[in-house]
PDB file of N, CA and C in Angstrom:
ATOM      1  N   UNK A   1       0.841  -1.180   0.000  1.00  0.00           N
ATOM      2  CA  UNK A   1       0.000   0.000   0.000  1.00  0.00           C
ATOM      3  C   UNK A   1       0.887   1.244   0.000  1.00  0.00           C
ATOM      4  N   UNK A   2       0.505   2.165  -1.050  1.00  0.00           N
ATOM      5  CA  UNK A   2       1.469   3.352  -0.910  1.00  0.00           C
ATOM      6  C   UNK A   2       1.168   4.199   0.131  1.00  0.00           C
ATOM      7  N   UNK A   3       1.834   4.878   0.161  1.00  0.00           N
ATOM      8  CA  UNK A   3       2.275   6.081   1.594  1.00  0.00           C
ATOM      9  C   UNK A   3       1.408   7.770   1.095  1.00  0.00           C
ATOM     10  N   UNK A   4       0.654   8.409   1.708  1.00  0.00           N
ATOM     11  CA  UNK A   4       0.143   9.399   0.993  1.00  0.00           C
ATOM     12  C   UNK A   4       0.904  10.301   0.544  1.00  0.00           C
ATOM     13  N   UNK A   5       2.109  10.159   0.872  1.00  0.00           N
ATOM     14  CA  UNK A   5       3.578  11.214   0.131  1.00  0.00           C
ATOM     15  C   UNK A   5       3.505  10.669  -1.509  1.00  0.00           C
ATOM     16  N   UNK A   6       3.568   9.229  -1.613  1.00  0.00           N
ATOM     17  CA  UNK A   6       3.543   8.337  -2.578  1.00  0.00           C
ATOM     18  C   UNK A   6       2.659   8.918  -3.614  1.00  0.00           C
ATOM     19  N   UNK A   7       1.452   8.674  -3.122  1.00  0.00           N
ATOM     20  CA  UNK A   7      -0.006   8.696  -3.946  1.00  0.00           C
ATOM     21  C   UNK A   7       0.015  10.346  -4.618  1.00  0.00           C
ATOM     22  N   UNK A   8       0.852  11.408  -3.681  1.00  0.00           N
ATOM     23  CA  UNK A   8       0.345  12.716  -4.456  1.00  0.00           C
ATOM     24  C   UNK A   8       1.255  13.005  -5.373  1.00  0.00           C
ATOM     25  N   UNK A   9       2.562  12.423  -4.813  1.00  0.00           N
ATOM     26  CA  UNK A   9       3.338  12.562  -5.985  1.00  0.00           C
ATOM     27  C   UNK A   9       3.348  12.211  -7.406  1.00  0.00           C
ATOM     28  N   UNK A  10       2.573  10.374  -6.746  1.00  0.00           N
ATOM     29  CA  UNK A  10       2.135   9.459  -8.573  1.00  0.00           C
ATOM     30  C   UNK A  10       1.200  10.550  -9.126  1.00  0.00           C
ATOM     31  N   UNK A  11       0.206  11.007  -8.382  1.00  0.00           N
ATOM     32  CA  UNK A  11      -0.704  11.910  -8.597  1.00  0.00           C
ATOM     33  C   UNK A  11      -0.006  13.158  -9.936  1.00  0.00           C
ATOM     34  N   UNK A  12       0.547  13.907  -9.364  1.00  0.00           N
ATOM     35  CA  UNK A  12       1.663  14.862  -9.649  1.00  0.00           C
ATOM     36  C   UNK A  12       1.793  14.269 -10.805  1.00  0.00           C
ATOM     37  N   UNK A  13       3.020  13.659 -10.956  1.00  0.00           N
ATOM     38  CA  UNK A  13       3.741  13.638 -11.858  1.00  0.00           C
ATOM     39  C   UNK A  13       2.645  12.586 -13.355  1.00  0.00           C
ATOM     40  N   UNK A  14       1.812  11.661 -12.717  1.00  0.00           N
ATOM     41  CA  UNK A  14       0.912  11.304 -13.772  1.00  0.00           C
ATOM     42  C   UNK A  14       0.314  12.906 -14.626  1.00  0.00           C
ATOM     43  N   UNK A  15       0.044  13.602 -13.677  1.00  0.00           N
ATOM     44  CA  UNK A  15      -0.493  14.974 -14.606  1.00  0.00           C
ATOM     45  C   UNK A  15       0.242  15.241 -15.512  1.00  0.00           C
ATOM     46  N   UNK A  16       1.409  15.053 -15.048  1.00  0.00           N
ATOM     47  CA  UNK A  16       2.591  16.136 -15.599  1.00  0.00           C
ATOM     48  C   UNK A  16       3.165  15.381 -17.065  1.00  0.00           C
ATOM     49  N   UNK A  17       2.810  14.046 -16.807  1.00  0.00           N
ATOM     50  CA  UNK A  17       3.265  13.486 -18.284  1.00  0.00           C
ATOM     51  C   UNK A  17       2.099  13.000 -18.929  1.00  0.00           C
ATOM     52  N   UNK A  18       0.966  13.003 -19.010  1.00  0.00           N
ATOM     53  CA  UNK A  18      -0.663  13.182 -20.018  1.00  0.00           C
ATOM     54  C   UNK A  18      -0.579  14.708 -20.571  1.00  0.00           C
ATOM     55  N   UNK A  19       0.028  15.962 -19.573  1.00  0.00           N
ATOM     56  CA  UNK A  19      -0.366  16.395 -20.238  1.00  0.00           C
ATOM     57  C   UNK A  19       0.574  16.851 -21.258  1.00  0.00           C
ATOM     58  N   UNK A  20       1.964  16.301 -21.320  1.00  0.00           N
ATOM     59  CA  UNK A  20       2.352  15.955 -22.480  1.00  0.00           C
ATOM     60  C   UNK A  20       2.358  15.295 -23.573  1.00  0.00           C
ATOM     61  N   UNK A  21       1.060  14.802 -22.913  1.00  0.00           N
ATOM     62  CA  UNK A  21       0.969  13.651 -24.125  1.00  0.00           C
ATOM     63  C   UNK A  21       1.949  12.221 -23.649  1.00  0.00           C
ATOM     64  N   UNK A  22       2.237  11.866 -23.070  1.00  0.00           N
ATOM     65  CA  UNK A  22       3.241  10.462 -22.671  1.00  0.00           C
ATOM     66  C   UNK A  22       1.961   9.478 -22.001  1.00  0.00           C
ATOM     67  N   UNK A  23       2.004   8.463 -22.800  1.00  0.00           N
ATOM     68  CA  UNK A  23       1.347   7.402 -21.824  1.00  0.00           C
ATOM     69  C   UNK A  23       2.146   6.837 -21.045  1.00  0.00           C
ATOM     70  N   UNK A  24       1.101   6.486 -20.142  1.00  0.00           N
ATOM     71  CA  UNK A  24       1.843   5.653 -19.356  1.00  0.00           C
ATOM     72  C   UNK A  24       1.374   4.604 -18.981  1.00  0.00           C
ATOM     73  N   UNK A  25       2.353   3.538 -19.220  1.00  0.00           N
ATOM     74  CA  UNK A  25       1.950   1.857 -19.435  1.00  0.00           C
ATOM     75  C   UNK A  25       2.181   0.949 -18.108  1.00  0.00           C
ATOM     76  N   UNK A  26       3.154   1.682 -17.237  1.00  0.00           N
ATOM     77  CA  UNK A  26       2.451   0.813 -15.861  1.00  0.00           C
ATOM     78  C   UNK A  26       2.528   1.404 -15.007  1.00  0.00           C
ATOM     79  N   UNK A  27       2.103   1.115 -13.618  1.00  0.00           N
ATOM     80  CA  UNK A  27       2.180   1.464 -11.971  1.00  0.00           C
ATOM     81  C   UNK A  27       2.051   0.648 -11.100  1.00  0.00           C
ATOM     82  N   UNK A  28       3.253   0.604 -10.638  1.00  0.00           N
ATOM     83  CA  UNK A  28       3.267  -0.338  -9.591  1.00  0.00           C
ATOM     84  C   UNK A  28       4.149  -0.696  -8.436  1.00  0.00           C
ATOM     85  N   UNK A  29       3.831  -1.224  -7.279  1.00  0.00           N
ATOM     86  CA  UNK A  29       4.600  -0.916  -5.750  1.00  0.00           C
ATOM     87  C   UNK A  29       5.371  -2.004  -6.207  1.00  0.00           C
ATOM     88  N   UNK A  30       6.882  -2.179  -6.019  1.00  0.00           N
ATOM     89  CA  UNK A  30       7.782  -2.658  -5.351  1.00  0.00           C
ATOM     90  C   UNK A  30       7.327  -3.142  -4.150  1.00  0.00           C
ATOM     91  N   UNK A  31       7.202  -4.726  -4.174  1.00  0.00           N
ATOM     92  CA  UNK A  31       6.829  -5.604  -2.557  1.00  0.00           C
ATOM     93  C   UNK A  31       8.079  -5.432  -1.774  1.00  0.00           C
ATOM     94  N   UNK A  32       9.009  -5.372  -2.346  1.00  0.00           N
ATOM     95  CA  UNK A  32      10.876  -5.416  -1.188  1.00  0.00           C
ATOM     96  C   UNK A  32      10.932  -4.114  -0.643  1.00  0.00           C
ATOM     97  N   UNK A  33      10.972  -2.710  -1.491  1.00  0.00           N
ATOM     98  CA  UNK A  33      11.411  -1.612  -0.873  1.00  0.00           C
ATOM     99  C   UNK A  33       9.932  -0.731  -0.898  1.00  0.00           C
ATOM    100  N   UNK A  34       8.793  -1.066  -1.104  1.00  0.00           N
ATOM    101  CA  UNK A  34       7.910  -0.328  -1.410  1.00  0.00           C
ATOM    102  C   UNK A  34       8.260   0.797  -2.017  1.00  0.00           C
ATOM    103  N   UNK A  35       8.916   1.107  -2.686  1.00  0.00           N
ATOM    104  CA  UNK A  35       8.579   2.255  -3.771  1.00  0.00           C
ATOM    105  C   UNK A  35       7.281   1.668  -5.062  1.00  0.00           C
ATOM    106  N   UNK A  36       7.068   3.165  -5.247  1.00  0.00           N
ATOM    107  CA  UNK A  36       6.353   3.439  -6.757  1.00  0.00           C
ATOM    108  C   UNK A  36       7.370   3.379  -7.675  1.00  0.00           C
ATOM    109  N   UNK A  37       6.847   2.562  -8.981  1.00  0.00           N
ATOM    110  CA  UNK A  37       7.678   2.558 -10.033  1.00  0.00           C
ATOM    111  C   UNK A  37       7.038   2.794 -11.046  1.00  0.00           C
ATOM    112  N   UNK A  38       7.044   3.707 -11.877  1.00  0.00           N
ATOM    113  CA  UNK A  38       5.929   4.329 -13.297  1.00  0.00           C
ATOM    114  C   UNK A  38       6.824   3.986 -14.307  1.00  0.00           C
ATOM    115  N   UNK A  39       6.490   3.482 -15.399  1.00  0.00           N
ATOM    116  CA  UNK A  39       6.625   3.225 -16.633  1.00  0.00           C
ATOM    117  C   UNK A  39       5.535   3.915 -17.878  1.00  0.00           C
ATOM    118  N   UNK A  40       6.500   5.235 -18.354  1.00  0.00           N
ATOM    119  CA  UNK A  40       5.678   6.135 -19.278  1.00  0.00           C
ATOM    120  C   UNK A  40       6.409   6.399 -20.163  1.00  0.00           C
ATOM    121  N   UNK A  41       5.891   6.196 -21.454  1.00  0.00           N
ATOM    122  CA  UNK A  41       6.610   6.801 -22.854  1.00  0.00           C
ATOM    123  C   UNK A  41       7.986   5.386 -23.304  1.00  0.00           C
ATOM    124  N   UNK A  42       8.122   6.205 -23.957  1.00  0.00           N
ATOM    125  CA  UNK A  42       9.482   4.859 -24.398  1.00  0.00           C
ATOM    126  C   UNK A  42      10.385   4.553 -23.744  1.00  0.00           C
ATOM    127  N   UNK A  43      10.718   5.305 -22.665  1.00  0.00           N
ATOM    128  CA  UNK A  43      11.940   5.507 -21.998  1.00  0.00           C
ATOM    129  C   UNK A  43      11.989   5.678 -20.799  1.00  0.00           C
ATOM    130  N   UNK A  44      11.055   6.502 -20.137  1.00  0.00           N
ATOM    131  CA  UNK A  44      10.777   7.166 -19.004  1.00  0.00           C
ATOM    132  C   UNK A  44      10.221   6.072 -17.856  1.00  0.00           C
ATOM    133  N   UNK A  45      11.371   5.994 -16.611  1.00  0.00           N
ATOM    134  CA  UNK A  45      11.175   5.206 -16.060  1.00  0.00           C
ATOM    135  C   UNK A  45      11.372   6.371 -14.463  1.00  0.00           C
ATOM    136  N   UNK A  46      10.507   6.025 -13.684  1.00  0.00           N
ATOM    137  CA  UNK A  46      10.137   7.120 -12.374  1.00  0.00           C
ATOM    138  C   UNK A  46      10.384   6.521 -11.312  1.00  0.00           C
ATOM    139  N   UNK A  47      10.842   6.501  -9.913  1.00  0.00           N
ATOM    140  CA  UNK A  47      10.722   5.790  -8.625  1.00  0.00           C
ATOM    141  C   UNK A  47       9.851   6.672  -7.670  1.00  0.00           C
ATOM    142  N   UNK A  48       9.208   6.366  -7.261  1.00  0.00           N
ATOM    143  CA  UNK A  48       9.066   7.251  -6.538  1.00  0.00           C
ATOM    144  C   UNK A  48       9.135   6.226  -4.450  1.00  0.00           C
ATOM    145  N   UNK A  49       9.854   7.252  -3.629  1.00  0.00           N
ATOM    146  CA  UNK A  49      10.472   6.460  -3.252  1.00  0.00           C
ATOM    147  C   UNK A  49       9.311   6.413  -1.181  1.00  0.00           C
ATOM    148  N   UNK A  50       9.469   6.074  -0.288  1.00  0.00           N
ATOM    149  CA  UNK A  50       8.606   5.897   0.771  1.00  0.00           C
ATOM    150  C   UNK A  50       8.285   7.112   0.971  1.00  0.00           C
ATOM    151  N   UNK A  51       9.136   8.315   1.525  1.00  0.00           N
ATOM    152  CA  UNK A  51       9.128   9.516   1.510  1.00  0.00           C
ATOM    153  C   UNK A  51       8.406  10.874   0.681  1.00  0.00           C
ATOM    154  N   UNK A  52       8.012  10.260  -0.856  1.00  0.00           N
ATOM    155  CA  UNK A  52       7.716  10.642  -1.538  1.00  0.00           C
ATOM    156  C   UNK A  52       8.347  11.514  -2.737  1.00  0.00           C
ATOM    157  N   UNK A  53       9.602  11.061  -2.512  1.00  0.00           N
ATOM    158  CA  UNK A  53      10.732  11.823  -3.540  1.00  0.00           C
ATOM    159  C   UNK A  53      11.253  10.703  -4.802  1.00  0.00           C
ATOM    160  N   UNK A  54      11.012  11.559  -5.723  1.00  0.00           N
ATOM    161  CA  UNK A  54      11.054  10.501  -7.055  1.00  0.00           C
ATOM    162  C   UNK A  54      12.469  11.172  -7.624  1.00  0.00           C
ATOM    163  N   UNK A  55      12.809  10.020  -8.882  1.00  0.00           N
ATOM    164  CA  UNK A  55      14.023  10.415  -9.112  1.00  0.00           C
ATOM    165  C   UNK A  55      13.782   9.390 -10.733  1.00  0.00           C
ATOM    166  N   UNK A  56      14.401   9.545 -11.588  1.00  0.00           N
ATOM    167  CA  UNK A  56      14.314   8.985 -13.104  1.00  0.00           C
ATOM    168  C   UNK A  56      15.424   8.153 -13.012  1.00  0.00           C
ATOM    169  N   UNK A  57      14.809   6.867 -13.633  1.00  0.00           N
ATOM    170  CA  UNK A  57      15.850   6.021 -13.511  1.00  0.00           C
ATOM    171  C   UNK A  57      16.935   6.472 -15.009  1.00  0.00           C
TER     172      UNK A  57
END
């Protein structure tokens, strides 16, 4: 279960790449470290981490 730091950030940054136009093809928690991990566009890979600080892989 994500962390509400988690959720506003996926929140966030999902805005931030629709409204560029980037899909995005997955979301999903990490069971070991619980992070968020987004998979958008061809390339674009996101962590977002317990705390709520994301970083591009």
């Amino acid at each position: 279960m994500p962390t509400q730091e988690q959720i506003e950030a996926c929140f966030i940054l999902s805005y931030r790449l629709t409204k560029m136009y980037v899909p995005i093809y997955l979301v999903t928690v990490d069971s070991r470290t619980k992070d968020v991990f987004i998979l958008a566009g061809e390339e674009t890979e996101i962590v977002i981490n317990i705390n709520g600080y994301w970083r591009y892989l």
